[in-house]
Protein backbone atom coordinates (compact mmCIF):
# COMPACT_ATOMS: atom_id res chain seq x y z
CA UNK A 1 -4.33 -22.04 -16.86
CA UNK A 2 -0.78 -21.29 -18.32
CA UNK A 3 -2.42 -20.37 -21.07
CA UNK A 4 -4.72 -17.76 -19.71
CA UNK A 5 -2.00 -16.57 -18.31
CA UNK A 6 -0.02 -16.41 -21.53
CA UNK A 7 -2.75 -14.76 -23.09
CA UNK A 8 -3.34 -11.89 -20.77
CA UNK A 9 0.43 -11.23 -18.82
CA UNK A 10 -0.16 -7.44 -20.03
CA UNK A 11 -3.27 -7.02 -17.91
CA UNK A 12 -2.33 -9.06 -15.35
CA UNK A 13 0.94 -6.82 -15.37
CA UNK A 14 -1.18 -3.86 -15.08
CA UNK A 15 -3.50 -4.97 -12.47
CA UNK A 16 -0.83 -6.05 -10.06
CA UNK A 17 0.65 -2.14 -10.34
CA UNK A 18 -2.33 -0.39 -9.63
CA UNK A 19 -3.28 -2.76 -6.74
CA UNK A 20 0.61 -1.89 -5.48
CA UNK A 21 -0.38 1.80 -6.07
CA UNK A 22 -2.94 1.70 -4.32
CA UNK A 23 -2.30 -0.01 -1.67
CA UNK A 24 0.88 2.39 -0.77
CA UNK A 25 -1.68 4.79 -0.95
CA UNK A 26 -3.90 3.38 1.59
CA UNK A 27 -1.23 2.91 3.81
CA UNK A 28 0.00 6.27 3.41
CA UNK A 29 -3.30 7.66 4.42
CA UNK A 30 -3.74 5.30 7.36
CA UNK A 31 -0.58 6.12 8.60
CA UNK A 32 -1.02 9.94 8.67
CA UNK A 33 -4.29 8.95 10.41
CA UNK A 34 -2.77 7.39 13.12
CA UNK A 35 0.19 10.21 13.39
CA UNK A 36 -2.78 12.94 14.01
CA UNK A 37 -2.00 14.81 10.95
CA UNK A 38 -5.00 16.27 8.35
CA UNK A 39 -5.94 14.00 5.59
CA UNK A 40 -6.38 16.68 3.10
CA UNK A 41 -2.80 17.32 2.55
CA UNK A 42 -2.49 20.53 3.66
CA UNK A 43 -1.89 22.37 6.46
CA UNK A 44 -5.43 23.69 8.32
CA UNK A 45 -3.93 27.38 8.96
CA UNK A 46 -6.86 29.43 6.90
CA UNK A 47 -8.83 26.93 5.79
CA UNK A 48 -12.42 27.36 6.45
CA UNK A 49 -13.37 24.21 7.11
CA UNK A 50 -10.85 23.35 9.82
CA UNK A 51 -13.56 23.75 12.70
CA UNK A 52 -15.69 21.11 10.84
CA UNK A 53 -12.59 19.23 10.58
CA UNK A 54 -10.74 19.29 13.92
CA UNK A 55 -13.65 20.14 16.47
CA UNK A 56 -11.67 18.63 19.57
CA UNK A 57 -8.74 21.06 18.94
């Protein structure tokens, strides 16, 4: 096993970050969810699809 290990710490390295990355941005977009706010990222002032979006507003 600590050989495995030894042998691949580079992707292991990498792995671990991208799960962390994506994680944060999981949470990010559960959290902004929960707030009420538009997943998109942008504000829905003239944007055409904010009746398809937001129909209970």
């Amino acid at each position: 096993m600590l050989h495995f290990i030894s042998e691949n710490i580079g992707n292991i390295i990498v792995c671990v970050i991208l799960l962390v990355i994506v994680g944060l941005a999981l949470r990010g977009i559960l959290v902004n969810k929960k707030k009420g706010k538009c997943s998109c990222g942008c504000d829905c002032e003239g944007c055409p699809s904010a009746s398809i979006c937001h129909k209970d507003r």
